[in-house]
C-alpha atoms as a PDB file:
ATOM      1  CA  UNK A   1      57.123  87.951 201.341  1.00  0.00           C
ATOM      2  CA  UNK A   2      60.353  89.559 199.943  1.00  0.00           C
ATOM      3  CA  UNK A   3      62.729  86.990 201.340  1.00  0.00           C
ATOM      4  CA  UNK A   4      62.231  83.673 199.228  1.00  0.00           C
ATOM      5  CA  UNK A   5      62.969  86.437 196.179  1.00  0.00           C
ATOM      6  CA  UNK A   6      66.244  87.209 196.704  1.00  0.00           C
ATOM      7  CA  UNK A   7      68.150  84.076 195.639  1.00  0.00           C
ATOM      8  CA  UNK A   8      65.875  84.310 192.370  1.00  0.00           C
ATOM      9  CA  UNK A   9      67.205  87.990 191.544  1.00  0.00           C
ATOM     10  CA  UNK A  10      70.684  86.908 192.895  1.00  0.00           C
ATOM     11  CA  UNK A  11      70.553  83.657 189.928  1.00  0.00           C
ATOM     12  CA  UNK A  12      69.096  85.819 186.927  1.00  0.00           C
ATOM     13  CA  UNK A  13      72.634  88.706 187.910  1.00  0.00           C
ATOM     14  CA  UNK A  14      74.664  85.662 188.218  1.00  0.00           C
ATOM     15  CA  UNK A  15      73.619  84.387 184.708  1.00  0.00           C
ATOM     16  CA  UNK A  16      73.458  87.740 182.786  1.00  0.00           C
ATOM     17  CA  UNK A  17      76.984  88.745 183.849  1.00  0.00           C
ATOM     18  CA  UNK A  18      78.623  85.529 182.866  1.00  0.00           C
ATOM     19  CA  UNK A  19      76.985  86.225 179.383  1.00  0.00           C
ATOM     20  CA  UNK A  20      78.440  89.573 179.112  1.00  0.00           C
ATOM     21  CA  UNK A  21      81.820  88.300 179.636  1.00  0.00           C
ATOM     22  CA  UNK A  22      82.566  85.229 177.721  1.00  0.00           C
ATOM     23  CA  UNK A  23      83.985  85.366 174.349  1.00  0.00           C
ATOM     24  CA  UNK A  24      81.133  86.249 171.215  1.00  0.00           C
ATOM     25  CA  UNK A  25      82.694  85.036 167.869  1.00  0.00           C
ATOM     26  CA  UNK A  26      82.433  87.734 165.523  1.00  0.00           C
ATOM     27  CA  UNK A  27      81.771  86.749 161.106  1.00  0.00           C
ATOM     28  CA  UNK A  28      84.510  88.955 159.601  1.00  0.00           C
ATOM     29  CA  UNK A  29      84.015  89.136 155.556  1.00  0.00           C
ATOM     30  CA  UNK A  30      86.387  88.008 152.829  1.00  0.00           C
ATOM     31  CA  UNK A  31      88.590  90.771 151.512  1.00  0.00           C
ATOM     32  CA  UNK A  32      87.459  92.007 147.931  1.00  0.00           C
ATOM     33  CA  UNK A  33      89.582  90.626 144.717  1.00  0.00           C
ATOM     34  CA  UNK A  34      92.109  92.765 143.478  1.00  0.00           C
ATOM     35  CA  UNK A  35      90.730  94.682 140.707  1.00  0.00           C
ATOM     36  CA  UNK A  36      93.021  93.332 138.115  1.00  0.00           C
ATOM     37  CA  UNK A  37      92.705  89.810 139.495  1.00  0.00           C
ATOM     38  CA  UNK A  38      89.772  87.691 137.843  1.00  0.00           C
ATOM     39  CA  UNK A  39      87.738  85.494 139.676  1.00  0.00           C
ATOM     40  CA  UNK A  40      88.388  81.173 138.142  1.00  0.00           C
ATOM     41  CA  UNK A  41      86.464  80.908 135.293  1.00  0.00           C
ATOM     42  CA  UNK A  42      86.013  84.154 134.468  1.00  0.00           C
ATOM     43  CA  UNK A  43      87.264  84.241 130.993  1.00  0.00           C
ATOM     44  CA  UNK A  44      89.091  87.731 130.073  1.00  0.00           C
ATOM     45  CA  UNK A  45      87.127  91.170 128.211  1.00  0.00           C
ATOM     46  CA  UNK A  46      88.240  91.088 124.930  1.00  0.00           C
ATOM     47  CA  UNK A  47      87.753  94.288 122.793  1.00  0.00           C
ATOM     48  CA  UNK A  48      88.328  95.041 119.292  1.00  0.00           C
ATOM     49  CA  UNK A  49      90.165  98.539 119.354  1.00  0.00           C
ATOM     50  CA  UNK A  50      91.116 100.025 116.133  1.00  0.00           C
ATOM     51  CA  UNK A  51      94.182 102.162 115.139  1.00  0.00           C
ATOM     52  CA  UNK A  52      92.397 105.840 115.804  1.00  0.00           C
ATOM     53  CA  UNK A  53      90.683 104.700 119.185  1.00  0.00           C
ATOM     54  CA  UNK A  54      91.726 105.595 122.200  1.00  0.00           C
ATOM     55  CA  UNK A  55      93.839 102.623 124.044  1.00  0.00           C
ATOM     56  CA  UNK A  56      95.462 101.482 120.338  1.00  0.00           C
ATOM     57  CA  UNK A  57      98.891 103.311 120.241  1.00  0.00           C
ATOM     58  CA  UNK A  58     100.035 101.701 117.318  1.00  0.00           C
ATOM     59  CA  UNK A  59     101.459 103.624 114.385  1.00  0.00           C
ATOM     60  CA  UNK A  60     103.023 102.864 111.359  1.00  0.00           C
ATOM     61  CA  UNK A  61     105.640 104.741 109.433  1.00  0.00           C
ATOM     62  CA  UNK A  62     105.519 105.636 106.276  1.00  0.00           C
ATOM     63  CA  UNK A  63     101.614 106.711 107.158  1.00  0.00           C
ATOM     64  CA  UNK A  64     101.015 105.709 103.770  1.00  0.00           C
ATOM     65  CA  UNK A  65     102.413 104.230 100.455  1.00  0.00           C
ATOM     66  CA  UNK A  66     102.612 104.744  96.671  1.00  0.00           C
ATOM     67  CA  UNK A  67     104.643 101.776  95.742  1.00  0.00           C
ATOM     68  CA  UNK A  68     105.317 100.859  91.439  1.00  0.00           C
ATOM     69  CA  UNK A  69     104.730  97.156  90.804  1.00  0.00           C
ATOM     70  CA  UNK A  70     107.977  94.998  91.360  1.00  0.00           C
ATOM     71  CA  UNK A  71     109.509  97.387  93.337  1.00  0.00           C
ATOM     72  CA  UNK A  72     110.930  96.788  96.867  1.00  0.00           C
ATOM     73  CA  UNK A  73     108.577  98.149 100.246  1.00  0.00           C
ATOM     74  CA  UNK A  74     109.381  98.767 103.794  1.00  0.00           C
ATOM     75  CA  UNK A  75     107.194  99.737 107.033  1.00  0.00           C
ATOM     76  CA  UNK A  76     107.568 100.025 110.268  1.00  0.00           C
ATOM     77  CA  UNK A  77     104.880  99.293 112.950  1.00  0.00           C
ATOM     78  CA  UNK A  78     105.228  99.948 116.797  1.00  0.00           C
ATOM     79  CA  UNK A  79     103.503 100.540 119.864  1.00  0.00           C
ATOM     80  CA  UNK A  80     103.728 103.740 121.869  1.00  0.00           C
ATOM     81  CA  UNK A  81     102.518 102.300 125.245  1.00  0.00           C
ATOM     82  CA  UNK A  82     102.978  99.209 127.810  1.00  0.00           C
ATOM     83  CA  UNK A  83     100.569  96.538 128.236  1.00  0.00           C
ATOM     84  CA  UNK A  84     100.544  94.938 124.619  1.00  0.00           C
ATOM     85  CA  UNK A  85     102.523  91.631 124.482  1.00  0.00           C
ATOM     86  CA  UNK A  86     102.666  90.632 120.710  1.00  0.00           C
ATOM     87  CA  UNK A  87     103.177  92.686 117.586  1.00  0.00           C
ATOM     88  CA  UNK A  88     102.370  91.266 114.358  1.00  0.00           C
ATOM     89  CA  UNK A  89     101.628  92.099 110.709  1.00  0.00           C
ATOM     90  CA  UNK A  90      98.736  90.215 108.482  1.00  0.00           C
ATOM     91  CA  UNK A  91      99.630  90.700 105.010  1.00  0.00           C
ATOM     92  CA  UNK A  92      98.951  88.891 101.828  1.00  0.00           C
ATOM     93  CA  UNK A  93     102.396  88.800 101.122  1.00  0.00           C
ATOM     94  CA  UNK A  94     105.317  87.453 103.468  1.00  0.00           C
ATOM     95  CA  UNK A  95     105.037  88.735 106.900  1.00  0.00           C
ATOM     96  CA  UNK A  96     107.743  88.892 109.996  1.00  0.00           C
ATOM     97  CA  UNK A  97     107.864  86.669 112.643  1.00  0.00           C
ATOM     98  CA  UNK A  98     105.134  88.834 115.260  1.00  0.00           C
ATOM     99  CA  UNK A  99     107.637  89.959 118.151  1.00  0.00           C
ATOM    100  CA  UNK A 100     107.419  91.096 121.756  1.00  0.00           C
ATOM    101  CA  UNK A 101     109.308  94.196 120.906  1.00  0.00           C
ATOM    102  CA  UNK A 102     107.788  97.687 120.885  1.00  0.00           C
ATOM    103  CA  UNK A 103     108.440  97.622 116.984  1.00  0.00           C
ATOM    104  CA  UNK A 104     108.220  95.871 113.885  1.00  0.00           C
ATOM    105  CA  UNK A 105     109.819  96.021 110.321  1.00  0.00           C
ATOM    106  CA  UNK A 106     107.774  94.525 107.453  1.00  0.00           C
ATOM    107  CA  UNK A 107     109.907  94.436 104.309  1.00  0.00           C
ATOM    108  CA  UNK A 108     109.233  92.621 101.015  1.00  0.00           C
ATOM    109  CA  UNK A 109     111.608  92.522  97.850  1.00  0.00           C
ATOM    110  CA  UNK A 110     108.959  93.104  95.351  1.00  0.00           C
ATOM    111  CA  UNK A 111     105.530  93.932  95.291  1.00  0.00           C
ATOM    112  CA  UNK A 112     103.310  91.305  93.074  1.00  0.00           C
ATOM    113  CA  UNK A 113      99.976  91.855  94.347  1.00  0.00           C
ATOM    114  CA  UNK A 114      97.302  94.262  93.451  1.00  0.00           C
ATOM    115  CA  UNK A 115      95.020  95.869  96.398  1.00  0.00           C
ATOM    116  CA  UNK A 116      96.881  94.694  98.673  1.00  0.00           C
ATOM    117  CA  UNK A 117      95.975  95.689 102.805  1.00  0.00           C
ATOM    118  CA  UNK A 118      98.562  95.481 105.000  1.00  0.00           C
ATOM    119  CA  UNK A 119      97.475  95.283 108.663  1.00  0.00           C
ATOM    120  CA  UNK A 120      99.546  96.050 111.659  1.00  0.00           C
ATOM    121  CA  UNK A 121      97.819  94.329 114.943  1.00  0.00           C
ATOM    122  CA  UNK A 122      98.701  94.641 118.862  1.00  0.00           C
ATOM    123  CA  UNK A 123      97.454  91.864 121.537  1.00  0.00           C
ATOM    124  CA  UNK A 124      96.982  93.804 125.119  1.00  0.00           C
ATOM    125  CA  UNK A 125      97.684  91.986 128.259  1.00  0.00           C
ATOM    126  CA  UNK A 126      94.218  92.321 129.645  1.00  0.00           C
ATOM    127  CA  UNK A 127      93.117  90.005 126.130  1.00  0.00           C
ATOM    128  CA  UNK A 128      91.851  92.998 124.014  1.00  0.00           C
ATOM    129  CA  UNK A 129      93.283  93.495 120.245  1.00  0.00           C
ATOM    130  CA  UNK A 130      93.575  96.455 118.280  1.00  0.00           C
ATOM    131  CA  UNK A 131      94.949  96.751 115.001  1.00  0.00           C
ATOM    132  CA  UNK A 132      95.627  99.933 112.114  1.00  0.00           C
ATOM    133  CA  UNK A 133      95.602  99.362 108.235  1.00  0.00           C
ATOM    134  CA  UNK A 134      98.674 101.022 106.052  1.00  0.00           C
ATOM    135  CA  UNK A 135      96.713 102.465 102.812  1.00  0.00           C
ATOM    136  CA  UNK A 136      98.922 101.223  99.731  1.00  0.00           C
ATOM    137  CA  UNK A 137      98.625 101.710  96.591  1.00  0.00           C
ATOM    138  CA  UNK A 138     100.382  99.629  93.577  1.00  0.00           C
ATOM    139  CA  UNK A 139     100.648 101.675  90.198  1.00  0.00           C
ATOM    140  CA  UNK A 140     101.674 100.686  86.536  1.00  0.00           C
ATOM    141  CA  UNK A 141     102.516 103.662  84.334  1.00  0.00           C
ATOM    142  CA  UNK A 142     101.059 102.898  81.106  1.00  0.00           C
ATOM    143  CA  UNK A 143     102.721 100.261  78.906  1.00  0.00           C
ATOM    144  CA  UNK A 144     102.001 102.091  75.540  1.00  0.00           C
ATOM    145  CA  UNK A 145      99.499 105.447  74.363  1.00  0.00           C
ATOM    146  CA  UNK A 146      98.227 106.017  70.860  1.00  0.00           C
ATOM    147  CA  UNK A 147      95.900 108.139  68.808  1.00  0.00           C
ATOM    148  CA  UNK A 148      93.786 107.747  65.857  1.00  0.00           C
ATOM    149  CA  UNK A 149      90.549 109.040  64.480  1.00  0.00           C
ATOM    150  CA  UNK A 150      87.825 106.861  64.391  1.00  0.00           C
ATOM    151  CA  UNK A 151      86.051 105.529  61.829  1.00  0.00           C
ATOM    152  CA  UNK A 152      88.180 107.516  58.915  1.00  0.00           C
ATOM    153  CA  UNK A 153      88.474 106.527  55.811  1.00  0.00           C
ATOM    154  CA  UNK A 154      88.331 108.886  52.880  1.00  0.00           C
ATOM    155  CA  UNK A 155      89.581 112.731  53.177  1.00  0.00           C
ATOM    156  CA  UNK A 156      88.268 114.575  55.879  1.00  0.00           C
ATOM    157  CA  UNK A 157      85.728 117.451  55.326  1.00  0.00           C
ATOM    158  CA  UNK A 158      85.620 120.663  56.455  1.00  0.00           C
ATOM    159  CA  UNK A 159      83.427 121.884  59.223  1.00  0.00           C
ATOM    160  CA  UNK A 160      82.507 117.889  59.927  1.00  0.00           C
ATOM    161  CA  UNK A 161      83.107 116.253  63.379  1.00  0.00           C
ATOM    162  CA  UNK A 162      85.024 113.912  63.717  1.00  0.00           C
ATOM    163  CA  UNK A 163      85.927 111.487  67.014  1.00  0.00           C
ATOM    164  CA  UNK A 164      89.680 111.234  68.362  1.00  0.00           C
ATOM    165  CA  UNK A 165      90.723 108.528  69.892  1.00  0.00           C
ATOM    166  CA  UNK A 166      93.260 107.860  72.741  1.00  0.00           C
ATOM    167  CA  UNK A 167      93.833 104.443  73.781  1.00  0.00           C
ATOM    168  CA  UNK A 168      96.079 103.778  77.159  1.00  0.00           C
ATOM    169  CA  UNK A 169      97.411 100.133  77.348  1.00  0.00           C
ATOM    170  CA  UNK A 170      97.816  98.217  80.411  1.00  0.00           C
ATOM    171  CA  UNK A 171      97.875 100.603  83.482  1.00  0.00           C
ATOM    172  CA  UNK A 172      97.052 100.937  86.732  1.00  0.00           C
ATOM    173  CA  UNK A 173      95.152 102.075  89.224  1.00  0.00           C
ATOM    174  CA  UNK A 174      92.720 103.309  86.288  1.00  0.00           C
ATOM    175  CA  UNK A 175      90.700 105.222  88.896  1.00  0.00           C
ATOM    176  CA  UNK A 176      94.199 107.558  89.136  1.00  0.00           C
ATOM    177  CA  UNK A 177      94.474 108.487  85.184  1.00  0.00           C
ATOM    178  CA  UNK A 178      94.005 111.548  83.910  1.00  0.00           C
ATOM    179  CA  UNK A 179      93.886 111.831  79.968  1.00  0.00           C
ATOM    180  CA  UNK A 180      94.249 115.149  77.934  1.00  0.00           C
ATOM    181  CA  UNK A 181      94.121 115.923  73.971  1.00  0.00           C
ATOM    182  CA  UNK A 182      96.182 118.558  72.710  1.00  0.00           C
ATOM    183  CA  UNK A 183      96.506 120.264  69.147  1.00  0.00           C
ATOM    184  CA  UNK A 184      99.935 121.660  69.052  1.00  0.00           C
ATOM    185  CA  UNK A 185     100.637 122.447  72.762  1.00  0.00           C
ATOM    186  CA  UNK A 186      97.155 123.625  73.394  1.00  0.00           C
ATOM    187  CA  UNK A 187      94.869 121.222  75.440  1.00  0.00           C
ATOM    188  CA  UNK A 188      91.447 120.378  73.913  1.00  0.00           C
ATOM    189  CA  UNK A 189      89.404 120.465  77.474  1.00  0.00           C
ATOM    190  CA  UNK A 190      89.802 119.123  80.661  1.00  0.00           C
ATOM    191  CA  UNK A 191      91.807 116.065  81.158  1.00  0.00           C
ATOM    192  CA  UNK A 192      89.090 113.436  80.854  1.00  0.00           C
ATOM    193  CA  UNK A 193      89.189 110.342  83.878  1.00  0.00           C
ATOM    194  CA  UNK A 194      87.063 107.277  84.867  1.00  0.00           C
ATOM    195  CA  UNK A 195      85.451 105.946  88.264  1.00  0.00           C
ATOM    196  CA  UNK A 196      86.247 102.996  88.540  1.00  0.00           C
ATOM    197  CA  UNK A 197      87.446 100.505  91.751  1.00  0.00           C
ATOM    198  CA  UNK A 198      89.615  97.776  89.440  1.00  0.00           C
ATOM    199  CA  UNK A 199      93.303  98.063  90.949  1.00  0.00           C
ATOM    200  CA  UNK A 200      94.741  95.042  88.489  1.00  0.00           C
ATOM    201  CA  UNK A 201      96.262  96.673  84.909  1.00  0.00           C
ATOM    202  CA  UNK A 202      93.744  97.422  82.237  1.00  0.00           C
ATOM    203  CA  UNK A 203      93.507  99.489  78.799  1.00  0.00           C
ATOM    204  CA  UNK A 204      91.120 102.213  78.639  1.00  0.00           C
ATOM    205  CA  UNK A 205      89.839 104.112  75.806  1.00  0.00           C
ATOM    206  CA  UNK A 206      89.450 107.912  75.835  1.00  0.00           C
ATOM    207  CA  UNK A 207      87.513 109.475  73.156  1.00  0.00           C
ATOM    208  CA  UNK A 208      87.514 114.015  72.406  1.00  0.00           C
ATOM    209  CA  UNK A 209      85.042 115.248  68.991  1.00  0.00           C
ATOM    210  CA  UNK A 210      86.600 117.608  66.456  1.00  0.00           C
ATOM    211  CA  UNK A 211      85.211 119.728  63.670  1.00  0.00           C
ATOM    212  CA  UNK A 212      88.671 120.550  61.811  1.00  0.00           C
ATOM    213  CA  UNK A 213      88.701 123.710  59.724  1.00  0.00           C
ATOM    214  CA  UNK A 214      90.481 124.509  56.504  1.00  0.00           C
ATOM    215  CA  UNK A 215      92.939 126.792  59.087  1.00  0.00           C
ATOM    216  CA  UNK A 216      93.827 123.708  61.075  1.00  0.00           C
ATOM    217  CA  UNK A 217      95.504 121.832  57.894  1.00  0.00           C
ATOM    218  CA  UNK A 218      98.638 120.732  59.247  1.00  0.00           C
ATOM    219  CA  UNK A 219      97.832 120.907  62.647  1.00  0.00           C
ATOM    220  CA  UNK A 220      99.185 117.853  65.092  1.00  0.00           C
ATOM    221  CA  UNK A 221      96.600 116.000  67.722  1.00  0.00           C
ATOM    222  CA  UNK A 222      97.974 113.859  69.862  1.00  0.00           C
ATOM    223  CA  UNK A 223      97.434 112.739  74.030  1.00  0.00           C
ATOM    224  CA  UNK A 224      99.218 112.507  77.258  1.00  0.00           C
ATOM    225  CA  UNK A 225      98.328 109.984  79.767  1.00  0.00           C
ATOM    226  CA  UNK A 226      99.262 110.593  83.435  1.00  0.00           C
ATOM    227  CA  UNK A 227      98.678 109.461  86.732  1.00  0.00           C
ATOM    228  CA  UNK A 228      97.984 111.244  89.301  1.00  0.00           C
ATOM    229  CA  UNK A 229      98.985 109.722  92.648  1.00  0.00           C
ATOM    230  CA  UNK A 230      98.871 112.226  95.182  1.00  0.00           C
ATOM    231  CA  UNK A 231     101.810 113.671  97.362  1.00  0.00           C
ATOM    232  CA  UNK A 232     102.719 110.107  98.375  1.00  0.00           C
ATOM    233  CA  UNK A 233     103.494 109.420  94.514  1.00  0.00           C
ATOM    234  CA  UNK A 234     106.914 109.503  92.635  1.00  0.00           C
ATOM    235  CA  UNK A 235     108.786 113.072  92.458  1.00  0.00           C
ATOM    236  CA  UNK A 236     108.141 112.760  88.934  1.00  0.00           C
ATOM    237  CA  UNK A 237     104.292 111.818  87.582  1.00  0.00           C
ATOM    238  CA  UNK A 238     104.653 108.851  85.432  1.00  0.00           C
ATOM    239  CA  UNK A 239     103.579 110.692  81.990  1.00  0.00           C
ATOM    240  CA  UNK A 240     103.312 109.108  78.459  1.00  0.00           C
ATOM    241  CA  UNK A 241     102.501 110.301  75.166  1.00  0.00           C
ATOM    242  CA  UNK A 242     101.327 109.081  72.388  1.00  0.00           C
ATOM    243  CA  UNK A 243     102.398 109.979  68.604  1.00  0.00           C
ATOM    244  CA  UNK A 244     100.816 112.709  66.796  1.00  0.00           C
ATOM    245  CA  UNK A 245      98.563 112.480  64.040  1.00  0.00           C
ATOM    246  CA  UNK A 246      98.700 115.336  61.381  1.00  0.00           C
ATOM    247  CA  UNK A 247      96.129 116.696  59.383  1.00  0.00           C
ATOM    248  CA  UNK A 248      98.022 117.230  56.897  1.00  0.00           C
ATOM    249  CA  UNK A 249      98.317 113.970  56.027  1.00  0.00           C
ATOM    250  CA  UNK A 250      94.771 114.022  55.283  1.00  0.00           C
ATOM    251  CA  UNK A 251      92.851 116.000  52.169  1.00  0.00           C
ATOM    252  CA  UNK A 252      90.084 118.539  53.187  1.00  0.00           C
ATOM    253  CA  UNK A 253      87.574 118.624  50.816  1.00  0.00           C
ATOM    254  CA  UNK A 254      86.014 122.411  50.950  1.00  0.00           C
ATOM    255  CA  UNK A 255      82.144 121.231  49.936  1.00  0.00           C
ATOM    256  CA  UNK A 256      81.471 124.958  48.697  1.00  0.00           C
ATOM    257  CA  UNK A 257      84.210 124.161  45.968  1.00  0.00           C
ATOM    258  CA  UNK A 258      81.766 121.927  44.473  1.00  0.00           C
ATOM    259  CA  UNK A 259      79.058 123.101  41.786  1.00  0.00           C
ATOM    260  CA  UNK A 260      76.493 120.511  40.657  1.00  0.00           C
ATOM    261  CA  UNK A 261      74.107 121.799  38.204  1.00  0.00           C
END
């Protein structure tokens, strides 16, 4: 009974061990793409940076400018880092070439535009952008300052009120002016100013009430316009004055003087 089995056993080693050693083709995968490799068609991050994020090393030198209308500017822009393949400036007024250098010079003979932004921009390799804005600011001192009184025209009486007036011609930024009144070398208050966003030249109006006694007869009013441009400014504030206005050159009329019966 055990015989005619043998051959079957001796078929079923024959044909497992030839399995076991032929050749089995193994699936090996594709290596990864290189991190800094895109795959086609893929088109490349791009992401806005500006000048005070992290990844936008660009800075610009002076930090800022205070520059007087018609004179001559110059800034410098550049890039602290690799990996950024164009510098440029956008600027309302002539620009530079933009350069693959690590810096760039923008220079202009005169300034003849008001609230004007220059921008300093980077392109990164990887297709991001980043740029950083150079705060300017275009003055005018004032072109001419005068005083008057308002509204005057007989003698002036004693113990009334009357309205000074100081008008500043042509000047700019307005926002930056500070106005004062003095009589004699003493100021009358605080120096007066305006809010205001206008940057072009205007002429503003500054107005200060008086009630002139008998003891001020003679006395000189007059008013000093001045900008005030910060540490970035001129060395010396750009200051004008106006004439001066005597009261002596005006009658006061002491009411108590008169007696109607």
């Amino acid at each position: 009974m055990c015989a005619p089995g043998r051959p079957i056993a001796l078929l079923l080693l024959y044909v497992i061990s030839s399995a076991s050693s032929s050749p089995v083709p193994t699936l090996t995968p594709a290596p990864p793409l290189p991190l800094q490799v895109l795959p086609p068609g893929t088109p490349p991050p791009s992401t806005p940076l500006s000048g005070s994020a992290a990844g936008c090393p660009l800075t610009v030198s002076p930090s800022t400018l205070v520059v007087r209308f018609g004179d001559p500017v110059t800034a410098n822009c550049s890039v602290s880092q690799m990996g950024f393949s164009l510098l440029g400036w956008k600027v309302s007024l002539p620009t530079p070439e933009p350069t693959m250098d690590r810096f760039l010079v923008w220079r202009v003979d005169r300034i003849t535009d008001w609230g004007i932004q220059p921008v300093c921009y980077a392109l990164a390799d990887t297709g991001g952008k980043c740029d950083i804005t150079l705060p300017l600011t275009v003055y005018k001192p004032p072109q001419n300052v005068s005083i008057s009184f308002v509204n005057l025209t007989g003698p002036m009486l004693e113990g009334r009120q009357y309205t000074l007036q100081c008008t500043v011609e042509h000047v700019a930024p307005v926002k930056d002016l500070r106005v004062t009144f003095y009589r004699g070398q003493t100021a009358l208050g605080q120096p007066q100013s305006i809010n205001s966003t206008v940057e072009t030249p205007v002429t503003q109006i500054f107005t200060l009430d008086i009630s002139p006694g008998r003891e001020e007869d003679g006395a000189e009013y007059w008013c000093e316009a001045k900008l005030e441009l910060g540490l970035d400014g001129p060395e010396l504030p750009s200051v004008v004055t106006s004439q001066k206005v005597t009261t002596c050159e005006l009658f006061f009329l002491n009411l108590s003087f008169l007696n109607i019966n």
